[in-house]
C-alpha atoms as a PDB file:
ATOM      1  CA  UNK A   1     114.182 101.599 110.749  1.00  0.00           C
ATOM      2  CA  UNK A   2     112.238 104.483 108.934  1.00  0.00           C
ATOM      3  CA  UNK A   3     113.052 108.054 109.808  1.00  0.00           C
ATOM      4  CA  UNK A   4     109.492 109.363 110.247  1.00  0.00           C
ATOM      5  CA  UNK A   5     110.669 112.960 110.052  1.00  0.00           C
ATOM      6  CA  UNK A   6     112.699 112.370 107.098  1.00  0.00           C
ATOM      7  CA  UNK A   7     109.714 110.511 105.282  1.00  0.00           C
ATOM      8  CA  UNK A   8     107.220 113.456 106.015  1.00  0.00           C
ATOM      9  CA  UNK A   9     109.714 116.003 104.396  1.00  0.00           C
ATOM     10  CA  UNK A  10     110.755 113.722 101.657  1.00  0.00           C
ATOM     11  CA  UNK A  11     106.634 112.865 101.269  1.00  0.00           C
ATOM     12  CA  UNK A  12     106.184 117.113 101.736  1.00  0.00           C
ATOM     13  CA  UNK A  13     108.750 117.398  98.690  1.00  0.00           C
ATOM     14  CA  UNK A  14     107.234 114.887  96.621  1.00  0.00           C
ATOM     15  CA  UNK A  15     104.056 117.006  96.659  1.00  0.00           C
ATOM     16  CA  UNK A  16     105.249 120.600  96.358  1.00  0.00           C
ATOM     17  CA  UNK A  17     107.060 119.438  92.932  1.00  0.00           C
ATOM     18  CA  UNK A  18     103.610 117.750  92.159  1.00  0.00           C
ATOM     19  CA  UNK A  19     101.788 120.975  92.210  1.00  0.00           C
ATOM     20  CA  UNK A  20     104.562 122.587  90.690  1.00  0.00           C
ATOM     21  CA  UNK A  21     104.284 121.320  88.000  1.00  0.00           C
ATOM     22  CA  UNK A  22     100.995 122.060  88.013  1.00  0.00           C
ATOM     23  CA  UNK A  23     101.715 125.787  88.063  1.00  0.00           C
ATOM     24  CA  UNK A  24     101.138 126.604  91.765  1.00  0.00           C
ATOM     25  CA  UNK A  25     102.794 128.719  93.710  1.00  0.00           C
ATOM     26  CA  UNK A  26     104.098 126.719  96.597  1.00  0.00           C
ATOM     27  CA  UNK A  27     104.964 127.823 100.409  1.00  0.00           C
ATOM     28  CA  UNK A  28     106.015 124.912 102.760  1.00  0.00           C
ATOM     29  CA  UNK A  29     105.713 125.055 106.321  1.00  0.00           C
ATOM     30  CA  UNK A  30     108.767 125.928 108.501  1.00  0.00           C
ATOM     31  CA  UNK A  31     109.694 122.758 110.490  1.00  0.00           C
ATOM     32  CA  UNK A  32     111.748 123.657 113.616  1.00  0.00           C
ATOM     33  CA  UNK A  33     115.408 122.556 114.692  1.00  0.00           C
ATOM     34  CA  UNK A  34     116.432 120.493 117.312  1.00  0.00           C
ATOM     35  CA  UNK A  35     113.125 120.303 119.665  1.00  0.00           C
ATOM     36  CA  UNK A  36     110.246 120.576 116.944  1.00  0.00           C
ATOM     37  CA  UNK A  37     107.506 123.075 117.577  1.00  0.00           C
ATOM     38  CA  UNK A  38     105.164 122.461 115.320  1.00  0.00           C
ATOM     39  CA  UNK A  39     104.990 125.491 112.249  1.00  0.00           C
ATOM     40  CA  UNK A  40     102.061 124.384 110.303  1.00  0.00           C
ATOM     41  CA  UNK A  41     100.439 126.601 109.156  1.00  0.00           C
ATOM     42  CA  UNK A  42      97.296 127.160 111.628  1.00  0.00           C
ATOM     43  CA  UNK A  43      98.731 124.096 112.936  1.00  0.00           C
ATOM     44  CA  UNK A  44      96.966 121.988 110.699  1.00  0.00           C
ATOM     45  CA  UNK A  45      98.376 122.751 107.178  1.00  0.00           C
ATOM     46  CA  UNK A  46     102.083 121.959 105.698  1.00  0.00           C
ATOM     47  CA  UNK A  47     101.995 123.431 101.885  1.00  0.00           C
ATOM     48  CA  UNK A  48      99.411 126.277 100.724  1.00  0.00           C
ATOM     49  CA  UNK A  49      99.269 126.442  97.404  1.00  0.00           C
ATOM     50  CA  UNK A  50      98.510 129.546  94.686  1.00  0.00           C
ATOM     51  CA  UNK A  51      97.387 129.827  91.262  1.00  0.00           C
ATOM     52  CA  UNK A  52      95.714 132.254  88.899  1.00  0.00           C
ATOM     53  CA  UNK A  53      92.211 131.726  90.795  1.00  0.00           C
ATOM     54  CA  UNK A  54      92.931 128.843  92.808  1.00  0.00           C
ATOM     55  CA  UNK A  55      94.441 128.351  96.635  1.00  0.00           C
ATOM     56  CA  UNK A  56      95.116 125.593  98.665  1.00  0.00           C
ATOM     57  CA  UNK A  57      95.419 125.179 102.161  1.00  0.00           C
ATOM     58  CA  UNK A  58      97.005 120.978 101.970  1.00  0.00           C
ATOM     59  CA  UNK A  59      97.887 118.480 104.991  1.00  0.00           C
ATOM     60  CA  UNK A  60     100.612 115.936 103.858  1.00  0.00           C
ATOM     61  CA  UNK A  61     100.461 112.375 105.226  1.00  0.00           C
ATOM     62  CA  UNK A  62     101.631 108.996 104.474  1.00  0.00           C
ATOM     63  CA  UNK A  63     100.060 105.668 104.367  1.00  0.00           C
ATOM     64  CA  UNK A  64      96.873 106.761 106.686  1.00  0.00           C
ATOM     65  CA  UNK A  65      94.670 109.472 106.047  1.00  0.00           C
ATOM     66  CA  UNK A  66      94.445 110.362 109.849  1.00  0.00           C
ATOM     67  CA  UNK A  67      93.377 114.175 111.424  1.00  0.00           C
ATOM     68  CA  UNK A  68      90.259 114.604 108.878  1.00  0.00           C
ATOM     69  CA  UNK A  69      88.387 115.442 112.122  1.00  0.00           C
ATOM     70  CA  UNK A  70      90.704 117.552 113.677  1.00  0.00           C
ATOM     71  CA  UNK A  71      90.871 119.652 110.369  1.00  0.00           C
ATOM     72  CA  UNK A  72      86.803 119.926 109.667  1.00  0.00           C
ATOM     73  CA  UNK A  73      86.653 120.996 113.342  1.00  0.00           C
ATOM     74  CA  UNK A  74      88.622 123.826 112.633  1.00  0.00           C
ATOM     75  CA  UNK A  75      88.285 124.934 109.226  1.00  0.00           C
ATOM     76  CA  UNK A  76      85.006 127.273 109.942  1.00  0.00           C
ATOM     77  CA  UNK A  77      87.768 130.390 110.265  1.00  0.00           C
ATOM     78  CA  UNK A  78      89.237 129.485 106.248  1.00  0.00           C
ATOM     79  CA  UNK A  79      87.170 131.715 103.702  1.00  0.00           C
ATOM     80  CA  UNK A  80      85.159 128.781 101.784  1.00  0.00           C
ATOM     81  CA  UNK A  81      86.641 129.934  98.181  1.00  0.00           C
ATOM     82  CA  UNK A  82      90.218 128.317  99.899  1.00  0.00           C
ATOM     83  CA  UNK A  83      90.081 124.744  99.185  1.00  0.00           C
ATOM     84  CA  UNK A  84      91.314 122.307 102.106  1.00  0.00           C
ATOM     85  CA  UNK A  85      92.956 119.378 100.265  1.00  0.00           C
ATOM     86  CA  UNK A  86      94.287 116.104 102.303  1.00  0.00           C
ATOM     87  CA  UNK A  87      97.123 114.533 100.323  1.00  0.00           C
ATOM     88  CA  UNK A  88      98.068 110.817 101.538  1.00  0.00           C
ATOM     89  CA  UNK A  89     101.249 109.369  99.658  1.00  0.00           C
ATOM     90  CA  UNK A  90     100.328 105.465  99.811  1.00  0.00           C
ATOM     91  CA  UNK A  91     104.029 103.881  99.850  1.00  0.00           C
ATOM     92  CA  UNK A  92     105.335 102.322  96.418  1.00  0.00           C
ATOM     93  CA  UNK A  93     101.524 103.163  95.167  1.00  0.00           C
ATOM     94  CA  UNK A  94     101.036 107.100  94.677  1.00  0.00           C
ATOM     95  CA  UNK A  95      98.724 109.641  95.955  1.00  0.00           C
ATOM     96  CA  UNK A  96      95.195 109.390  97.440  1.00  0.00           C
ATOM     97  CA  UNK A  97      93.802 112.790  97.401  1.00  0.00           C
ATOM     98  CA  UNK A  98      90.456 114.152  99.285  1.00  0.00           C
ATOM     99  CA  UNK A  99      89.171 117.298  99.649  1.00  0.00           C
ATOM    100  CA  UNK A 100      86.698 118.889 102.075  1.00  0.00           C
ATOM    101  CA  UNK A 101      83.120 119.815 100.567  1.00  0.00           C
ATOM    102  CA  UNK A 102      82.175 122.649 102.784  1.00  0.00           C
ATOM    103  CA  UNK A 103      78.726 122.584 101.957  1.00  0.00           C
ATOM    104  CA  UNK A 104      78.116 119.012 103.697  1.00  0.00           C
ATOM    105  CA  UNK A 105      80.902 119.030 105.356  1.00  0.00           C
ATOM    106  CA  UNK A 106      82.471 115.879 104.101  1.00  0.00           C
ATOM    107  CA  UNK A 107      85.385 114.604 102.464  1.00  0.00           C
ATOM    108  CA  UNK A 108      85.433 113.643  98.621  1.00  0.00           C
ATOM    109  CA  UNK A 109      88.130 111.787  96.884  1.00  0.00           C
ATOM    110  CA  UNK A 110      89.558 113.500  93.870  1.00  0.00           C
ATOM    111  CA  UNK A 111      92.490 110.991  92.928  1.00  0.00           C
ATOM    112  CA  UNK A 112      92.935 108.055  93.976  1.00  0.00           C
ATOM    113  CA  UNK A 113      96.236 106.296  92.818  1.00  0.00           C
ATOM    114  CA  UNK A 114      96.289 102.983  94.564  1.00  0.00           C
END
């Protein structure tokens, strides 16, 4: 049986080190102890990454790109120069990437790995 918290920080890992390497600045989420409370950041995001003239605000999933609505709803209060990336690791496949076009409000696919 899959340890779902395990795979989420193991899946939160894998992309940190991907943007990493990519020069970013990384800061990951606090996840709590023993009874959880959620520490995302705005309760949406789990990395925000920084670069030179670049930040991102990034959800982590796996398999299912799930929440999309729940994070265009409220992204009106995140300046629109912050990009708000949605990173989906697809298991034994890589990553599926989208991020949100604030001036249509829709989500465009940027890499798609499968």
């Amino acid at each position: 049986m899959v340890n779902t918290r395990e795979k989420g920080q193991r899946i939160e890992r894998k992309a940190k080190k991907s943007l990493e390497k990519n020069n970013y600045k990384v800061h990951k989420a606090y996840m709590g102890g023993k009874y959880r409370k959620n520490r995302d950041i705005f309760n949406l995001f789990d990395l925000i990454a920084v670069k030179e003239n670049s930040i991102k605000f990034i959800q982590v999933k796996a398999n299912r790109a799930s929440g999309q609505a729940e994070i265009k709803e409220k992204s009106d209060f995140i300046p629109e120069w912050v990009d708000i990336e949605l990173w989906v690791w697809m298991d034994r496949v890589g990553w599926r990437i989208k991020r949100l076009n604030r001036e249509d409000d829709k989500w465009e696919t940027i890499l798609d790995e499968r």
